[in-house]
PDB file of N, CA and C in Angstrom:
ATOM      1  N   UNK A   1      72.183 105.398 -34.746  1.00  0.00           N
ATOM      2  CA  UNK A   1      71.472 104.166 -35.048  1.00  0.00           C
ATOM      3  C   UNK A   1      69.979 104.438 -35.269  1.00  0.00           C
ATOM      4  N   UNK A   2      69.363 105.382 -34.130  1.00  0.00           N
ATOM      5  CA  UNK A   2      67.910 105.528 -34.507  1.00  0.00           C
ATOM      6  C   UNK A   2      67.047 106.255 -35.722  1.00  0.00           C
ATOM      7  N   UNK A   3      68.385 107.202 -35.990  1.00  0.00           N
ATOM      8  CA  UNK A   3      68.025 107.543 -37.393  1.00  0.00           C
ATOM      9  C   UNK A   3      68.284 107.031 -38.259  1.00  0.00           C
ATOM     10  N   UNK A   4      69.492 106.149 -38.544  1.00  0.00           N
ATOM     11  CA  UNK A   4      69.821 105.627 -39.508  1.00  0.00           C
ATOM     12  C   UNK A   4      68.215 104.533 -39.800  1.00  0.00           C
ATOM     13  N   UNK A   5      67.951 103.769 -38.798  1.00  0.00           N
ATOM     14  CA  UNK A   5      66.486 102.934 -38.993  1.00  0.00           C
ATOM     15  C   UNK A   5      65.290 104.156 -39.216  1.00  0.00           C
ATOM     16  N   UNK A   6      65.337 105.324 -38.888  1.00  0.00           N
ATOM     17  CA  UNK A   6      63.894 106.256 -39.056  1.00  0.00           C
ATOM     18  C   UNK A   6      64.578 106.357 -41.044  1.00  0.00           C
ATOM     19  N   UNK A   7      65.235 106.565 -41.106  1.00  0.00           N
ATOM     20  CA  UNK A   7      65.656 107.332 -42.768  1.00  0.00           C
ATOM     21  C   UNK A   7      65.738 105.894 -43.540  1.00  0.00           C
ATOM     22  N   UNK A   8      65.504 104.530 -42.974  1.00  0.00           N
ATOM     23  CA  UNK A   8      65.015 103.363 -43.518  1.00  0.00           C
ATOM     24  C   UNK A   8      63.970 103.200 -43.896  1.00  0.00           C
ATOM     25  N   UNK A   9      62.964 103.366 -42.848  1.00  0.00           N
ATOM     26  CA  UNK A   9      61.757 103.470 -42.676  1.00  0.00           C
ATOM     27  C   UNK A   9      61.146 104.087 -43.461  1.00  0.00           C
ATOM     28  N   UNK A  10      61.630 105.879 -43.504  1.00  0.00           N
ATOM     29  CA  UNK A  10      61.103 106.722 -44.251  1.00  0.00           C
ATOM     30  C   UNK A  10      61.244 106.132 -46.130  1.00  0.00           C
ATOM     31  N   UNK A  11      62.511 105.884 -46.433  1.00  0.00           N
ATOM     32  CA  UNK A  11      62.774 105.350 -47.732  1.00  0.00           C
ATOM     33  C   UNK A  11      61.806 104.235 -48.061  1.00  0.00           C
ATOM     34  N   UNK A  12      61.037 103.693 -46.936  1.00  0.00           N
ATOM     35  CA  UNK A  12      60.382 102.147 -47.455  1.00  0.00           C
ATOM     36  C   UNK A  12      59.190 103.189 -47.695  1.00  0.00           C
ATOM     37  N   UNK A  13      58.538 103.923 -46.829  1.00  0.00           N
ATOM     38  CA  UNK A  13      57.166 104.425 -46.700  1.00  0.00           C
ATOM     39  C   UNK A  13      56.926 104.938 -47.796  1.00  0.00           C
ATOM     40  N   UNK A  14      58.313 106.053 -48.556  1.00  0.00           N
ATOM     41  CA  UNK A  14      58.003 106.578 -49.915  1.00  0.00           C
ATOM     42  C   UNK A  14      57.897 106.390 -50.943  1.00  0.00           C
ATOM     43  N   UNK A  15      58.461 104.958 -51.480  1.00  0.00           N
ATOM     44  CA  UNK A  15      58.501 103.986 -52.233  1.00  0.00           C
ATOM     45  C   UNK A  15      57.489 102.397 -52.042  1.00  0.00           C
ATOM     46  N   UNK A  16      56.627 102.835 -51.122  1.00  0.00           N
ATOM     47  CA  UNK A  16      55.837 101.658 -51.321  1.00  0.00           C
ATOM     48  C   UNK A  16      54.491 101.746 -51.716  1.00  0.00           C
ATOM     49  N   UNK A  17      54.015 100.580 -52.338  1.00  0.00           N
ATOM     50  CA  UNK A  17      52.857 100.841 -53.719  1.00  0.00           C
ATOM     51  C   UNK A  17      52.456  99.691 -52.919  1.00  0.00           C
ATOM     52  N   UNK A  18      50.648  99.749 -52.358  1.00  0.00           N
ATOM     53  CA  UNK A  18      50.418  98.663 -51.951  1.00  0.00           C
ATOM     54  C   UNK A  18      49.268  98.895 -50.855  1.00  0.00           C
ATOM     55  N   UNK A  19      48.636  97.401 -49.965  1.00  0.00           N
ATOM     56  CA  UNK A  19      47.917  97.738 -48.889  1.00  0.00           C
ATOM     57  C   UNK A  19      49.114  98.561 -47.601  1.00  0.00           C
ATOM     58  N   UNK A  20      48.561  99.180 -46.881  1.00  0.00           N
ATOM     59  CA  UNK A  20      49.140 100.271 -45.489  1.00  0.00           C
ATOM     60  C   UNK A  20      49.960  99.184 -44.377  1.00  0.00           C
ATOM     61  N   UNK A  21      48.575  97.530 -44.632  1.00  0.00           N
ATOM     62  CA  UNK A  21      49.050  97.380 -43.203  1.00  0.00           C
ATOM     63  C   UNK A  21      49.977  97.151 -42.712  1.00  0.00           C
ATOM     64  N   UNK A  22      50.606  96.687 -43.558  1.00  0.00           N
ATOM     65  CA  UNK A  22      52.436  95.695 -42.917  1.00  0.00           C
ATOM     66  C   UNK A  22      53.243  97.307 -42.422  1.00  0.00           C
ATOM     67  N   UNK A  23      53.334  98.425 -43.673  1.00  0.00           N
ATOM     68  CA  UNK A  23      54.287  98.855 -43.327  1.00  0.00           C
ATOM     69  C   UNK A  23      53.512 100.036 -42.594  1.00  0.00           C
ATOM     70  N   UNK A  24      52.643 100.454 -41.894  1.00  0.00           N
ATOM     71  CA  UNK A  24      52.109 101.156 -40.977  1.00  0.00           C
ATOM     72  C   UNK A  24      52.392 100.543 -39.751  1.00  0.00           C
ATOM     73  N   UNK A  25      52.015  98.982 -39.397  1.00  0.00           N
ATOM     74  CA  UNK A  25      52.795  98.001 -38.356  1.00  0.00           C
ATOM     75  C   UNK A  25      54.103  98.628 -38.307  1.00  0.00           C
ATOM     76  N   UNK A  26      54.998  98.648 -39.266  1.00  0.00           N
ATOM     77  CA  UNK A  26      56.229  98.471 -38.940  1.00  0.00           C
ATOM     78  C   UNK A  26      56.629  99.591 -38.180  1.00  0.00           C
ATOM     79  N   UNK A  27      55.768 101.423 -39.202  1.00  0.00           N
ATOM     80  CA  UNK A  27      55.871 102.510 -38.623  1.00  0.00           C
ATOM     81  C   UNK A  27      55.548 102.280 -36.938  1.00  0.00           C
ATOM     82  N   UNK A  28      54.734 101.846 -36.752  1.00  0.00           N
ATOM     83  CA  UNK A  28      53.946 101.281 -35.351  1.00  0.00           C
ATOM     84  C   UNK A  28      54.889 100.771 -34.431  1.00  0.00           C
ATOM     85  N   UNK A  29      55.339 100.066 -34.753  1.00  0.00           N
ATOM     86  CA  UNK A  29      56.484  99.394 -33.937  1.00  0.00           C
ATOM     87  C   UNK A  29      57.886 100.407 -33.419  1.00  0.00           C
ATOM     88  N   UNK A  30      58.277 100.819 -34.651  1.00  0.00           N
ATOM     89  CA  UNK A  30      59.131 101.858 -34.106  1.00  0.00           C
ATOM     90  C   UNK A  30      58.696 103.275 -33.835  1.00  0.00           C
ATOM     91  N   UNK A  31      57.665 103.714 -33.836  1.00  0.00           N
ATOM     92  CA  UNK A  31      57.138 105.065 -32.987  1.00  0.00           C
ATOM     93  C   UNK A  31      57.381 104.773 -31.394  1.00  0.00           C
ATOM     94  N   UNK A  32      56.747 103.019 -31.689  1.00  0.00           N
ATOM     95  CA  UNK A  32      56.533 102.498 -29.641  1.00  0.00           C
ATOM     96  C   UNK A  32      57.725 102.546 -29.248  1.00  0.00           C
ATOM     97  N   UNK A  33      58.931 101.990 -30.122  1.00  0.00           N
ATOM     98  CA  UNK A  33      60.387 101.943 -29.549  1.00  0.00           C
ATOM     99  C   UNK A  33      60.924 103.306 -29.392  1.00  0.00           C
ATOM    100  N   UNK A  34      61.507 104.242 -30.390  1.00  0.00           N
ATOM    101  CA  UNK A  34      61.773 105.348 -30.537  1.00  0.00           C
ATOM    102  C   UNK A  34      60.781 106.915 -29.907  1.00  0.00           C
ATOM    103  N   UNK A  35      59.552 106.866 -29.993  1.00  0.00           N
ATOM    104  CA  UNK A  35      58.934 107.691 -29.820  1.00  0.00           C
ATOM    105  C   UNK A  35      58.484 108.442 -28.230  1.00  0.00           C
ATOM    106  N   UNK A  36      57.846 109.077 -27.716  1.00  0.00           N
ATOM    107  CA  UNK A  36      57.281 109.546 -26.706  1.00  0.00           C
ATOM    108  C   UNK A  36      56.345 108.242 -25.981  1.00  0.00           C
ATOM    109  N   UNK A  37      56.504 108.435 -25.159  1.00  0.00           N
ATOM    110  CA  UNK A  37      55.421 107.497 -24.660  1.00  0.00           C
ATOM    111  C   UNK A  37      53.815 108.358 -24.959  1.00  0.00           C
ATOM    112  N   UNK A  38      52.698 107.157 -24.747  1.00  0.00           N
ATOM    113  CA  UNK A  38      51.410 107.713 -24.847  1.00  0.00           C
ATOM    114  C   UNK A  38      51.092 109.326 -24.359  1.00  0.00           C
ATOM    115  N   UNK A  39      50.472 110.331 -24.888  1.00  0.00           N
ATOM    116  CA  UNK A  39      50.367 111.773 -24.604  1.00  0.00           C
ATOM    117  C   UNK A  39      48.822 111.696 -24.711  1.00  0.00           C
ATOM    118  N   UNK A  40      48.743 113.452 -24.345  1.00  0.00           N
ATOM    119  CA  UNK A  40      47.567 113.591 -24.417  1.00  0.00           C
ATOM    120  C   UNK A  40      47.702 115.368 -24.899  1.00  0.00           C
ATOM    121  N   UNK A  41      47.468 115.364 -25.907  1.00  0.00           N
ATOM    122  CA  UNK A  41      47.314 116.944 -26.289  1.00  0.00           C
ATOM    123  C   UNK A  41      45.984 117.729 -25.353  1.00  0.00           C
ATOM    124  N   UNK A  42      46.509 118.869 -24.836  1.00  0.00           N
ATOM    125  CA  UNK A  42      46.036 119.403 -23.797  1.00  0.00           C
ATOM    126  C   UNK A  42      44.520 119.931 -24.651  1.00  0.00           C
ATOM    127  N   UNK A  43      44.047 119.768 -25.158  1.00  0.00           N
ATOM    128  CA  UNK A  43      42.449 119.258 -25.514  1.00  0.00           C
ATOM    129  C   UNK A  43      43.258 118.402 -26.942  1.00  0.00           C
ATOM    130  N   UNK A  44      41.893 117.484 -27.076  1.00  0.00           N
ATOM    131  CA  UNK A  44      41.544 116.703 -28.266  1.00  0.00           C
ATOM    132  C   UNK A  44      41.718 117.690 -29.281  1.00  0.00           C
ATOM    133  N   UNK A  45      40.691 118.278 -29.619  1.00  0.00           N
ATOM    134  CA  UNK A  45      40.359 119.176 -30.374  1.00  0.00           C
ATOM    135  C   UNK A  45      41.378 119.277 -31.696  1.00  0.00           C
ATOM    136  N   UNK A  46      42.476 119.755 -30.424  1.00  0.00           N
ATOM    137  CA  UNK A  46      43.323 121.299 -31.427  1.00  0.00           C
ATOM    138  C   UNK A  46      44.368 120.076 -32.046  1.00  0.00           C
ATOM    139  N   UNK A  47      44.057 118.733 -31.346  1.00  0.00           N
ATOM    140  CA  UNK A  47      45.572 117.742 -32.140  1.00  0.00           C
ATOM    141  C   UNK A  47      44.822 117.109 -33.422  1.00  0.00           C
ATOM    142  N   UNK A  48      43.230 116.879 -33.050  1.00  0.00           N
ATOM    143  CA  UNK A  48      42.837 116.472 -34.185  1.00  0.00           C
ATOM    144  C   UNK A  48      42.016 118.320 -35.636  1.00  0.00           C
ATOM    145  N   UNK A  49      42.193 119.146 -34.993  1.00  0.00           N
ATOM    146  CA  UNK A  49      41.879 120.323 -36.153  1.00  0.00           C
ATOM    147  C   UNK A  49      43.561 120.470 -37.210  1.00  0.00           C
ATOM    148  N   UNK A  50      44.355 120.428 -36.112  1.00  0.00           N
ATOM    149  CA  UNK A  50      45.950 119.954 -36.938  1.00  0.00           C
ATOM    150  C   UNK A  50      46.381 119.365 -38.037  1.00  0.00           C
ATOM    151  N   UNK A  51      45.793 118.178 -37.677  1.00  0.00           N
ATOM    152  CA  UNK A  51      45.759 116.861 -38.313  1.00  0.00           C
ATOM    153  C   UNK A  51      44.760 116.887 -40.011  1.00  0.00           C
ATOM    154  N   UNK A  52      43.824 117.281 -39.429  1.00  0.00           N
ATOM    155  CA  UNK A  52      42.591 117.365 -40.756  1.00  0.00           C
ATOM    156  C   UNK A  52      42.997 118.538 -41.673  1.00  0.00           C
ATOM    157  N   UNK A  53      44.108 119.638 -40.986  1.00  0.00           N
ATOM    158  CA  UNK A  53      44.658 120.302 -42.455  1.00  0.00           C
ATOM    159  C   UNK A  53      45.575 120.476 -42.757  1.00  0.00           C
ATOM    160  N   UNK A  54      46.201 119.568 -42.268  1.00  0.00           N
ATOM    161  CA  UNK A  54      47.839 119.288 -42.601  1.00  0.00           C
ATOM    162  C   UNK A  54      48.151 119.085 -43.918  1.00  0.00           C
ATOM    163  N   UNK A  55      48.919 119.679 -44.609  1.00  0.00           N
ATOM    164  CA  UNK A  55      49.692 119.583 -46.184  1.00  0.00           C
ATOM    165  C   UNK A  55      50.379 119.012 -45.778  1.00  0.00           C
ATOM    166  N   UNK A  56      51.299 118.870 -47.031  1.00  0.00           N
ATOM    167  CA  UNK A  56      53.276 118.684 -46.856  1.00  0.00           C
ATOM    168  C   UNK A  56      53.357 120.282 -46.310  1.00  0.00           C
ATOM    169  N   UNK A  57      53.440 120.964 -46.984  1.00  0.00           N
ATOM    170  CA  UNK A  57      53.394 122.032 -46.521  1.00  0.00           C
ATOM    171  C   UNK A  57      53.448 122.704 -45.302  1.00  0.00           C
ATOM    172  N   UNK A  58      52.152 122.286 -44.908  1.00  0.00           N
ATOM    173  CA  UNK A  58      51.949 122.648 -43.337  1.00  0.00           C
ATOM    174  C   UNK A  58      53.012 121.838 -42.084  1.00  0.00           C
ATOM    175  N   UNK A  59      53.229 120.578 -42.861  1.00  0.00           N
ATOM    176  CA  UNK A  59      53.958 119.176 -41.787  1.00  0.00           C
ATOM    177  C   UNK A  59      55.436 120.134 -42.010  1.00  0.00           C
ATOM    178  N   UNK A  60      55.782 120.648 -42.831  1.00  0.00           N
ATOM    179  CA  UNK A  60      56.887 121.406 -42.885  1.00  0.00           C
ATOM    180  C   UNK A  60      57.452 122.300 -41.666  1.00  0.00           C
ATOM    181  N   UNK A  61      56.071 123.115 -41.272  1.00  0.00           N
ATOM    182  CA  UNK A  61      56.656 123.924 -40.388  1.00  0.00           C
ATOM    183  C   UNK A  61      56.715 123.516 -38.858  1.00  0.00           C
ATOM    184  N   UNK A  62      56.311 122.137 -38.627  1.00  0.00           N
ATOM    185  CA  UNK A  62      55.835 121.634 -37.265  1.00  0.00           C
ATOM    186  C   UNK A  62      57.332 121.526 -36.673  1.00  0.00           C
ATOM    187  N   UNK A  63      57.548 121.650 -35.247  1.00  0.00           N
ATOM    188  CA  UNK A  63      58.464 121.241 -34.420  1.00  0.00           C
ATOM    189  C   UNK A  63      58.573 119.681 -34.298  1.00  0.00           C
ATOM    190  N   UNK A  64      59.613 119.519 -33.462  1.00  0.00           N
ATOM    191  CA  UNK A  64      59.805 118.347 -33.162  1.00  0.00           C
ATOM    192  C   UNK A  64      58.690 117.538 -32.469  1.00  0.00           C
ATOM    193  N   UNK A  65      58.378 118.560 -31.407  1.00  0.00           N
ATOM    194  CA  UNK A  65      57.479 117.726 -30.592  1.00  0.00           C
ATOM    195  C   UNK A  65      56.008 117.699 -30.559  1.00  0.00           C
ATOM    196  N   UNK A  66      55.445 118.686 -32.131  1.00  0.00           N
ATOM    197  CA  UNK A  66      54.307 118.628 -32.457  1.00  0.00           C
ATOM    198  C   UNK A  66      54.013 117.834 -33.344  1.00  0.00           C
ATOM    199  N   UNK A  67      54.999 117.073 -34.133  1.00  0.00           N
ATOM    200  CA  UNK A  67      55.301 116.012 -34.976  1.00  0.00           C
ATOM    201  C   UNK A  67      55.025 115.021 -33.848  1.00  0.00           C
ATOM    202  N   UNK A  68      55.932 114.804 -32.726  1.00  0.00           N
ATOM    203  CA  UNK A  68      55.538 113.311 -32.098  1.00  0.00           C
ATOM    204  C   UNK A  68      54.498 112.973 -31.681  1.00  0.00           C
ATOM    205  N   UNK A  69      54.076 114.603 -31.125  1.00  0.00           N
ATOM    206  CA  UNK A  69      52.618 114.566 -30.183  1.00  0.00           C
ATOM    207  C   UNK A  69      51.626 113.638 -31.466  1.00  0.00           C
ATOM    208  N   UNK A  70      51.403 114.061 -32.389  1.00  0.00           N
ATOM    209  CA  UNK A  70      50.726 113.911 -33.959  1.00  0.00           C
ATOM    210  C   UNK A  70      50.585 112.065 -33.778  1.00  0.00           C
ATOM    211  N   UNK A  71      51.638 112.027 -34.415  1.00  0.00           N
ATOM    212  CA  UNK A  71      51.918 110.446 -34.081  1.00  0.00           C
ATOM    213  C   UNK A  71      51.511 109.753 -33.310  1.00  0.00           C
ATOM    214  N   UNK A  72      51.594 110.386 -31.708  1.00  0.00           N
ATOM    215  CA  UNK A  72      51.621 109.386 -30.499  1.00  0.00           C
ATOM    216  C   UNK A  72      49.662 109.156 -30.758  1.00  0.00           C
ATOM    217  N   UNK A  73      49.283 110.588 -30.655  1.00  0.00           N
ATOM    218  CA  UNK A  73      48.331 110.906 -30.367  1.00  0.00           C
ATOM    219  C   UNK A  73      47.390 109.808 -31.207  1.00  0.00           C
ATOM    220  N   UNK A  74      47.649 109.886 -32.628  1.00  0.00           N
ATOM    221  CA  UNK A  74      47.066 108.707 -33.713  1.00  0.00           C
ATOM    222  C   UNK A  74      47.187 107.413 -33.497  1.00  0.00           C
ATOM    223  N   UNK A  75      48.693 107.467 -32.905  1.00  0.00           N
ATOM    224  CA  UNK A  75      48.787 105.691 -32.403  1.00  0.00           C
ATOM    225  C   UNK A  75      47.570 105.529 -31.373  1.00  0.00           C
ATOM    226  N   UNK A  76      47.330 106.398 -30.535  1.00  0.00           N
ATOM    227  CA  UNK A  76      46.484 106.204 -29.429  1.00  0.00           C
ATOM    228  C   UNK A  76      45.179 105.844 -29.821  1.00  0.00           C
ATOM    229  N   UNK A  77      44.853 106.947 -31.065  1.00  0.00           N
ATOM    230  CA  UNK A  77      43.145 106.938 -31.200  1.00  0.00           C
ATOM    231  C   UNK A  77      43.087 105.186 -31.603  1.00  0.00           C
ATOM    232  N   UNK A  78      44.142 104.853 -32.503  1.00  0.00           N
ATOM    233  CA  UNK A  78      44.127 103.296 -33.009  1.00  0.00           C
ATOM    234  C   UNK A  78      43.190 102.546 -32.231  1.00  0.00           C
ATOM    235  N   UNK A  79      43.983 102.355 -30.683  1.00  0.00           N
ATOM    236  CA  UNK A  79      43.335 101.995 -29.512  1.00  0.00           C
ATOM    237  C   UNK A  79      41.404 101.767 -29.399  1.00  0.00           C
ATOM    238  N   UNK A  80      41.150 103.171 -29.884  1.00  0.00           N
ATOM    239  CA  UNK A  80      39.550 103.763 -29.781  1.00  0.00           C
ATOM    240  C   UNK A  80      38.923 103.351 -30.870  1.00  0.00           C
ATOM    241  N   UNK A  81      39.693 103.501 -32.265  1.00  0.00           N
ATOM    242  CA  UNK A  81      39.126 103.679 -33.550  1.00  0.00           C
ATOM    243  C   UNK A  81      40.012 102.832 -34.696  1.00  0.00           C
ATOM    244  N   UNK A  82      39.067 101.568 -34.691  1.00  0.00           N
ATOM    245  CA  UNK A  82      40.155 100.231 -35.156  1.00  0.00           C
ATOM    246  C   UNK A  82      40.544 101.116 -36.827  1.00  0.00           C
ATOM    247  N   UNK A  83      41.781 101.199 -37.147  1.00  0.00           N
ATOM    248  CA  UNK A  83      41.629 101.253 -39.075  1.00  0.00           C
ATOM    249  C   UNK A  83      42.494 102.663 -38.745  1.00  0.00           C
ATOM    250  N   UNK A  84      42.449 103.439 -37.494  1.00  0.00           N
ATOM    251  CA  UNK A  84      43.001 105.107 -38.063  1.00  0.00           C
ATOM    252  C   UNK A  84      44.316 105.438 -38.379  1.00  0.00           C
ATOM    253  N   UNK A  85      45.008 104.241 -37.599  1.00  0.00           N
ATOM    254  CA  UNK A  85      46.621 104.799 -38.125  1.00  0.00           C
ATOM    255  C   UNK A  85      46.638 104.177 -39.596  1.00  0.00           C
ATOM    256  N   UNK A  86      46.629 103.316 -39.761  1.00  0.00           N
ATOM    257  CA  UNK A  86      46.285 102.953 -41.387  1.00  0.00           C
ATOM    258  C   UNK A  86      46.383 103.767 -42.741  1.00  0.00           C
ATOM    259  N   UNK A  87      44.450 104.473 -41.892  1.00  0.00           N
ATOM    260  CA  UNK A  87      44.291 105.403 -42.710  1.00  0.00           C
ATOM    261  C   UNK A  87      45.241 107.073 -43.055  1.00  0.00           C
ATOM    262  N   UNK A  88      45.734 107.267 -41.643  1.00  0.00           N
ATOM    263  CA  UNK A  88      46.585 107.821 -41.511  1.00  0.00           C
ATOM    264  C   UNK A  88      47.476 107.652 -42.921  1.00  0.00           C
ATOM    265  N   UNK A  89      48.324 106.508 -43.163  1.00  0.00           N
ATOM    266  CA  UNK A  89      49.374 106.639 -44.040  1.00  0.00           C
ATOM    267  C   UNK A  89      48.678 106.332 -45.749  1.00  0.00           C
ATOM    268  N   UNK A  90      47.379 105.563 -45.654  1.00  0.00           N
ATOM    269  CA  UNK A  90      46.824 105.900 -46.998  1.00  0.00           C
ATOM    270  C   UNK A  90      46.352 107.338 -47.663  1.00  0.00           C
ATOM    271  N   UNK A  91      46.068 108.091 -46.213  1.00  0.00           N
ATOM    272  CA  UNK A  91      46.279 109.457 -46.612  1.00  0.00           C
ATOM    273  C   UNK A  91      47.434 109.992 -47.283  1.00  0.00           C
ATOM    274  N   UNK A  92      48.622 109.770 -46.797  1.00  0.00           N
ATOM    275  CA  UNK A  92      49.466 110.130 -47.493  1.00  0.00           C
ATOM    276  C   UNK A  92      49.875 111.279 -45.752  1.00  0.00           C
ATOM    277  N   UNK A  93      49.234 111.185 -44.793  1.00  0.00           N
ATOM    278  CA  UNK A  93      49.468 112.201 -43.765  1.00  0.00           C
ATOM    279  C   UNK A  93      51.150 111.099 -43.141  1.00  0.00           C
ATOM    280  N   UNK A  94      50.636 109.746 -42.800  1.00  0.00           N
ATOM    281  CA  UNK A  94      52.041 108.852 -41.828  1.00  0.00           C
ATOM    282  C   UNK A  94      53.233 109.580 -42.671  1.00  0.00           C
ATOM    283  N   UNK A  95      53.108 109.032 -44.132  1.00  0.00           N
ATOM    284  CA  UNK A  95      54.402 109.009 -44.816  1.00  0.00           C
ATOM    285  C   UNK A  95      55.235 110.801 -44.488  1.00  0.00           C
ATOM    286  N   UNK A  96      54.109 111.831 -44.567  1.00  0.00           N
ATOM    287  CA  UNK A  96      54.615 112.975 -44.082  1.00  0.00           C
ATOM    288  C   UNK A  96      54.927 113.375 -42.934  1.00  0.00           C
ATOM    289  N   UNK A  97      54.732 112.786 -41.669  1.00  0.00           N
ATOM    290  CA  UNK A  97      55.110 112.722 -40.702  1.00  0.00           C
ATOM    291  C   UNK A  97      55.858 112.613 -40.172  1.00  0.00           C
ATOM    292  N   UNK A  98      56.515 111.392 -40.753  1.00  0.00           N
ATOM    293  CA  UNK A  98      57.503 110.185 -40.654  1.00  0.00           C
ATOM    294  C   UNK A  98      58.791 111.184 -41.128  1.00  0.00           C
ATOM    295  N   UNK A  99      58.712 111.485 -42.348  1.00  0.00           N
ATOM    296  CA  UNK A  99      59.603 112.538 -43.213  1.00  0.00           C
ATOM    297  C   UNK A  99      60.037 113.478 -42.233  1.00  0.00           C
ATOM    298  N   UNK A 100      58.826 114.039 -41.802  1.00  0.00           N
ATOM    299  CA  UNK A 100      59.420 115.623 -40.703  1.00  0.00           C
ATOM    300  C   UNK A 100      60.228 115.072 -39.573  1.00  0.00           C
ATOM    301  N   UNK A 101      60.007 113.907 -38.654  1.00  0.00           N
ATOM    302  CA  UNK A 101      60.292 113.462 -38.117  1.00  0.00           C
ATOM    303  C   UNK A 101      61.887 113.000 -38.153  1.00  0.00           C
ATOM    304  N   UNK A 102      62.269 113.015 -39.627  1.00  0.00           N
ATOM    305  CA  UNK A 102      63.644 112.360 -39.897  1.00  0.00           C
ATOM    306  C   UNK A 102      64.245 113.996 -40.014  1.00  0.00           C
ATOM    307  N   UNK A 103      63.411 114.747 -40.959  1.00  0.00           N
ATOM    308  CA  UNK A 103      64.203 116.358 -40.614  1.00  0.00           C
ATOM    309  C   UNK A 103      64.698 116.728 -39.674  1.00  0.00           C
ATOM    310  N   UNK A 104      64.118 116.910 -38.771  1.00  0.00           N
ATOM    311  CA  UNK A 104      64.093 116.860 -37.317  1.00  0.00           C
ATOM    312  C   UNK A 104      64.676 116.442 -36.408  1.00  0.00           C
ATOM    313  N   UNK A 105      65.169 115.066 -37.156  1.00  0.00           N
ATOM    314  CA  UNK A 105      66.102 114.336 -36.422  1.00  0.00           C
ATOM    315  C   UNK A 105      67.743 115.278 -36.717  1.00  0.00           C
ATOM    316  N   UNK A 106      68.332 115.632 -37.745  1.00  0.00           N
ATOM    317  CA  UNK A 106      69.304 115.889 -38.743  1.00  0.00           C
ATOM    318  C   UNK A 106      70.280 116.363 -37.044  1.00  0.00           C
TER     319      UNK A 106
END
């Protein structure tokens, strides 16, 4: 069931043309249901140096749980830094995330 809704999700994220917020919410909603609870990468640093050079490419080779950490960690900054998960998926970084995340799942 939880993948079948993550490989939903993922299909909406890759196909949608538009503002972030609704379907970053939605990503939002099911990270909180499905995901890790709140983390803390053992420094800041190294979750946000990750993050700033992440390809597809790079999101390729991540584990499972450096993918969630990623996620949780962004949902969190949200908290600190109104607009970042957002920006997150106007990057084009959520939608790749989200993707590894469904690999991952298999």
């Amino acid at each position: 069931m939880m993948r079948d809704d993550l490989a939903s999700l993922v299909d909406d994220l890759r196909r949608h043309d538009g503002p972030w917020e609704e379907p970053a919410a939605r990503a939002r909603v099911f990270l909180e249901e499905h995901g890790p609870g709140p983390t803390d990468w053992p420094t800041w640093e190294t979750g946000a140096e990750l993050y700033a050079a992440l390809t597809p490419e790079r999101v390729s080779t991540l584990d499972r749980e450096t993918t969630l950490l990623l996620l949780s960690g962004l949902a969190r900054e949200e908290e600190h830094r109104t607009g970042a998960w957002v920006a997150m998926f106007e990057s084009g970084r959520g939608t790749w995330l989200f993707e590894r995340w469904l690999e991952l799942s298999r």
